[in-house]
Protein backbone atom coordinates (compact mmCIF):
# COMPACT_ATOMS: atom_id res chain seq x y z
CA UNK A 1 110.84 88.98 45.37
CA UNK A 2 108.03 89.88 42.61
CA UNK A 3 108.90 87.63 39.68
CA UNK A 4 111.15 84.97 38.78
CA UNK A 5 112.25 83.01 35.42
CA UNK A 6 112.89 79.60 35.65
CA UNK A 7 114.66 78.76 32.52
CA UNK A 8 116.40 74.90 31.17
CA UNK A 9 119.92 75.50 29.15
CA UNK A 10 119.79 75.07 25.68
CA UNK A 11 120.64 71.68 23.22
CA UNK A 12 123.90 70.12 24.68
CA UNK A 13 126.84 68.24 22.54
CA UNK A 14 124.82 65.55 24.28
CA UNK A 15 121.76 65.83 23.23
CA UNK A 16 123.35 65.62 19.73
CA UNK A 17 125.44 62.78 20.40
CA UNK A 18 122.02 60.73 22.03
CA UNK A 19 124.19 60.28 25.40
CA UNK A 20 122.69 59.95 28.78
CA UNK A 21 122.91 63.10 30.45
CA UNK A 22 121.83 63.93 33.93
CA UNK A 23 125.36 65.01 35.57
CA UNK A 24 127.23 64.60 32.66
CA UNK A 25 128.73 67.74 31.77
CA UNK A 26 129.03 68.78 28.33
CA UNK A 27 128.69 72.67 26.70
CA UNK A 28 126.17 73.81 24.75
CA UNK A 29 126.04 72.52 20.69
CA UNK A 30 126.10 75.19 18.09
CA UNK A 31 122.17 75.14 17.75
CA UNK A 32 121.87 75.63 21.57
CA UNK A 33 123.98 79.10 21.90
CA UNK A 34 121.49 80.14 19.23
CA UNK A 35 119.17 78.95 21.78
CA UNK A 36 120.31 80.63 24.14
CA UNK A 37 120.39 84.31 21.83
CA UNK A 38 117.45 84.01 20.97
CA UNK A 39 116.14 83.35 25.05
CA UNK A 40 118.33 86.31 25.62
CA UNK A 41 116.38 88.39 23.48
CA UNK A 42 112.84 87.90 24.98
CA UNK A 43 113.81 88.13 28.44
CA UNK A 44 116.88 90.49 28.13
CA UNK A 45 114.76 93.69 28.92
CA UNK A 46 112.81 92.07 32.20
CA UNK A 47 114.77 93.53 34.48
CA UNK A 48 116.53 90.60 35.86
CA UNK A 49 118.28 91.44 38.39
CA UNK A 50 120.70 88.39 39.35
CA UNK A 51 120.68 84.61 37.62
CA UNK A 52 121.22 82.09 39.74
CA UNK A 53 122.79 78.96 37.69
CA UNK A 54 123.27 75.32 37.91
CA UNK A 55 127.14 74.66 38.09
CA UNK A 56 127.06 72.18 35.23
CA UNK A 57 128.73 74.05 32.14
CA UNK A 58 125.65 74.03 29.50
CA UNK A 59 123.43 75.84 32.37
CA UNK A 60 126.73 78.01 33.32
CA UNK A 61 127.04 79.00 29.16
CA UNK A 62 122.92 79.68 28.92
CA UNK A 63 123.25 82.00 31.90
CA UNK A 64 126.21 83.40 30.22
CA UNK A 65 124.33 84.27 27.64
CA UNK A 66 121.32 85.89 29.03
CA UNK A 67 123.52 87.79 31.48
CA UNK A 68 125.22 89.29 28.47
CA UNK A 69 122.37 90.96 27.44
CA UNK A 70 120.27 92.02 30.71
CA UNK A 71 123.95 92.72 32.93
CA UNK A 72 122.94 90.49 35.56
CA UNK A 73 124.68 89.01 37.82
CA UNK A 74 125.43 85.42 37.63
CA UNK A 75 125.50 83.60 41.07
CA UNK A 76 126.00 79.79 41.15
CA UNK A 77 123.82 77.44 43.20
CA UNK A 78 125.35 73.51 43.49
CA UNK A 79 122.18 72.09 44.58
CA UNK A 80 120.60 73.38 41.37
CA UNK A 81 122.45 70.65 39.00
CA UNK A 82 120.73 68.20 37.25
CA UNK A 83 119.67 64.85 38.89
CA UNK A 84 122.50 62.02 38.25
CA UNK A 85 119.74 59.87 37.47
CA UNK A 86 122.19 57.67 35.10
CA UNK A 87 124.16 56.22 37.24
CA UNK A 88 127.26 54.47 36.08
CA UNK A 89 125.34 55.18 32.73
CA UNK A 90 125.83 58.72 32.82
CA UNK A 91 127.71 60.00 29.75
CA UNK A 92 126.97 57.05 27.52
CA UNK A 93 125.70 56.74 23.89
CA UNK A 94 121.95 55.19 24.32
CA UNK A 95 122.36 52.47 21.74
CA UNK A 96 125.58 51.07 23.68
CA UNK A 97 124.18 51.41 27.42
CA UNK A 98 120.69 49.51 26.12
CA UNK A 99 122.83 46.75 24.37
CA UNK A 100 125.26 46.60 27.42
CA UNK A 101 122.80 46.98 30.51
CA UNK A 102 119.37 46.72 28.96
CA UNK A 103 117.75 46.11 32.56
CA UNK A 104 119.39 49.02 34.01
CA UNK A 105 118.15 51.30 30.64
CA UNK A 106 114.94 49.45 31.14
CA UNK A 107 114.69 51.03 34.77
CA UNK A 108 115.10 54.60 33.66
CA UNK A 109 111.87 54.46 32.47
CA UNK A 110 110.88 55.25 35.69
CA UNK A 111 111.57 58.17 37.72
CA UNK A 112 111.27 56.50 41.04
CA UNK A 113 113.94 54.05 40.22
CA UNK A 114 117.40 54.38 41.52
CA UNK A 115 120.28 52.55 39.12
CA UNK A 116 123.59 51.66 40.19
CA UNK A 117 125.44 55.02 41.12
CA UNK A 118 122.11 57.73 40.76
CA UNK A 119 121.07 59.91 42.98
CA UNK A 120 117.50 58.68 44.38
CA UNK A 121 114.28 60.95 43.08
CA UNK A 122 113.78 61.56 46.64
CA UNK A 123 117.13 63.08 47.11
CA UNK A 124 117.08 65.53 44.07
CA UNK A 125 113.40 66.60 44.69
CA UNK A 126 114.10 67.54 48.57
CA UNK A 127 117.53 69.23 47.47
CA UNK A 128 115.55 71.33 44.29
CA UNK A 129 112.97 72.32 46.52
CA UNK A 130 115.33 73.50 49.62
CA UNK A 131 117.36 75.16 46.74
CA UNK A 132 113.81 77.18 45.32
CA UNK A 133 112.96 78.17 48.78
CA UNK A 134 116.34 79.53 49.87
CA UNK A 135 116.58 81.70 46.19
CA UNK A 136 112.85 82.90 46.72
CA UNK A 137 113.73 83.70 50.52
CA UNK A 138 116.55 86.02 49.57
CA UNK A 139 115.83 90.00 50.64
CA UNK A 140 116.07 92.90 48.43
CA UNK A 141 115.66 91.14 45.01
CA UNK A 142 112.69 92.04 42.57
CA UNK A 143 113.31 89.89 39.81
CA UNK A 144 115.55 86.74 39.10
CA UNK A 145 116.11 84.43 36.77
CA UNK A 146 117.03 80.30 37.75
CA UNK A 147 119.05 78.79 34.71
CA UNK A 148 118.60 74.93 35.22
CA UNK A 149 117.70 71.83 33.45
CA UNK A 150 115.12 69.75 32.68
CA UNK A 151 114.18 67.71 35.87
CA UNK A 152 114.52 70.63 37.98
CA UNK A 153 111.91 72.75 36.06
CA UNK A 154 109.51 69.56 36.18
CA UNK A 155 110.20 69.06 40.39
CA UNK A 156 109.16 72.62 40.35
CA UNK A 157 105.83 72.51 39.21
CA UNK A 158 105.37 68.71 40.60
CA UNK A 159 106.71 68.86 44.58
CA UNK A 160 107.35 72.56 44.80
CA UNK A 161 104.20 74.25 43.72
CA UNK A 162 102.40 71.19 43.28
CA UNK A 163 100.46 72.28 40.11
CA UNK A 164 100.84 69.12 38.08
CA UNK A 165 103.05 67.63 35.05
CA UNK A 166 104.98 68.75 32.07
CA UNK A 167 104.04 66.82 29.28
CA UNK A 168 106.85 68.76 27.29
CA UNK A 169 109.74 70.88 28.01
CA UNK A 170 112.17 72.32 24.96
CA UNK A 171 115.80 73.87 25.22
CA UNK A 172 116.10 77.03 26.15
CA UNK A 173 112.18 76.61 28.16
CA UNK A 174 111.21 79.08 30.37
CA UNK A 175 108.14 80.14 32.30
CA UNK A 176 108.01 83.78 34.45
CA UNK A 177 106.06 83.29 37.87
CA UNK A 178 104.80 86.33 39.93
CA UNK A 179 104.66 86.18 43.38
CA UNK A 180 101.08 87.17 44.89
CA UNK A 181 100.76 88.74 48.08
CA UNK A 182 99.44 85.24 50.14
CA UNK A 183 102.61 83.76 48.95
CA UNK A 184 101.27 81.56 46.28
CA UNK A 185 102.74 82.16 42.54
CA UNK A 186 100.72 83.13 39.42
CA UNK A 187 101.98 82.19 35.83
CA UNK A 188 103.06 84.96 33.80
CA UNK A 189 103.95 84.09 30.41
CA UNK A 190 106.16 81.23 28.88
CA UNK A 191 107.97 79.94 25.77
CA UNK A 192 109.04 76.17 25.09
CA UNK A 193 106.07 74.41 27.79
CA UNK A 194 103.48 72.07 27.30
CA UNK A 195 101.56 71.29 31.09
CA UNK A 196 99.22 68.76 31.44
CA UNK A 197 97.23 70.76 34.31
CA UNK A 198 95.57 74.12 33.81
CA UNK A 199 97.80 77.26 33.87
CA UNK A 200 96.67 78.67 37.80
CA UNK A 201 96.47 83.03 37.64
């Protein structure tokens, strides 16, 4: 496998509404399948080959997307969901979880933290980064896109190449990575990222 494009779906009914999300799953907003066009429209004519998705529905609808203008195939991967880092918060308007549980909203400030009902950091890094290796392990591919979210683009670049942090990361993000001949990944180009380390060639 030469290159890969890890992409994060576009603005969610969610995000509009100011709920917790992590593995709440809601569809795309209006402004998020224009998102996902427009994403469709830059990387449409890489030569994507297949997309392997998230099952959650607002990555499912961004790979929908894309796949409607490159004709790739779309191949669902579980363990590339979001983290459930919300707990029995998950799904909730912010103002009324922080009036209702402020210590448990307090928490979430941290990633390391574990509310009641989340799935521990821990967990969701070691299952992204199993998930990355078996996709980049697969034979006979050239070029594939990943359509994910948020914290698994970020456990990417933190546990999986170990490059650093994301100080920002937009709807509809993406970032192409080449593989190099020793194995190791150079960054390609990227739309929608702001890192807080160097970009590595």
């Amino acid at each position: 496998m030469e290159k890969i494009y890890f992409i994060r779906h576009g603005e969610t009914t969610g995000d509009v509404e100011n709920r917790y999300g992590g593995d709440y799953d809601d569809h795309l907003s209006e402004e998020g399948v224009r998102q996902a066009g427009a994403l469709a429209e830059i990387l449409g004519d890489k030569g994507i080959e297949v997309i392997f998705a998230s099952p959650l529905i607002r990555a499912q609808e961004t790979a929908q997307i894309l796949s409607e203008k490159s004709g790739s195939e779309i191949k669902t991967v579980p363990n590339l969901k979001e983290r459930n880092q919300y707990g029995i918060l998950t799904g909730m308007e912010k103002g009324e979880a922080k009036e209702k549980y402020p210590e448990m909203a307090l928490a979430l400030k941290d990633r390391l933290n574990t509310i009641e009902g989340a799935e521990s950091y821990q967990d969701f890094s070691d299952r992204l980064v199993q998930a990355f290796d078996e996709i980049v392990s697969l034979p006979g591919l050239n070029t594939i896109a990943i359509v994910t979210h948020g914290g698994p683009v970020r456990v990417l670049f933190r546990d999986l190449l170990k490059w650093g942090e994301l100080s920002e990361i937009g709807d509809c993000a993406w970032v192409g990575l080449e593989k190099k001949a020793d194995g190791t990944f150079a960054w390609l180009n990227s739309g929608g990222l702001k890192t807080e380390f160097e970009v590595p060639n």
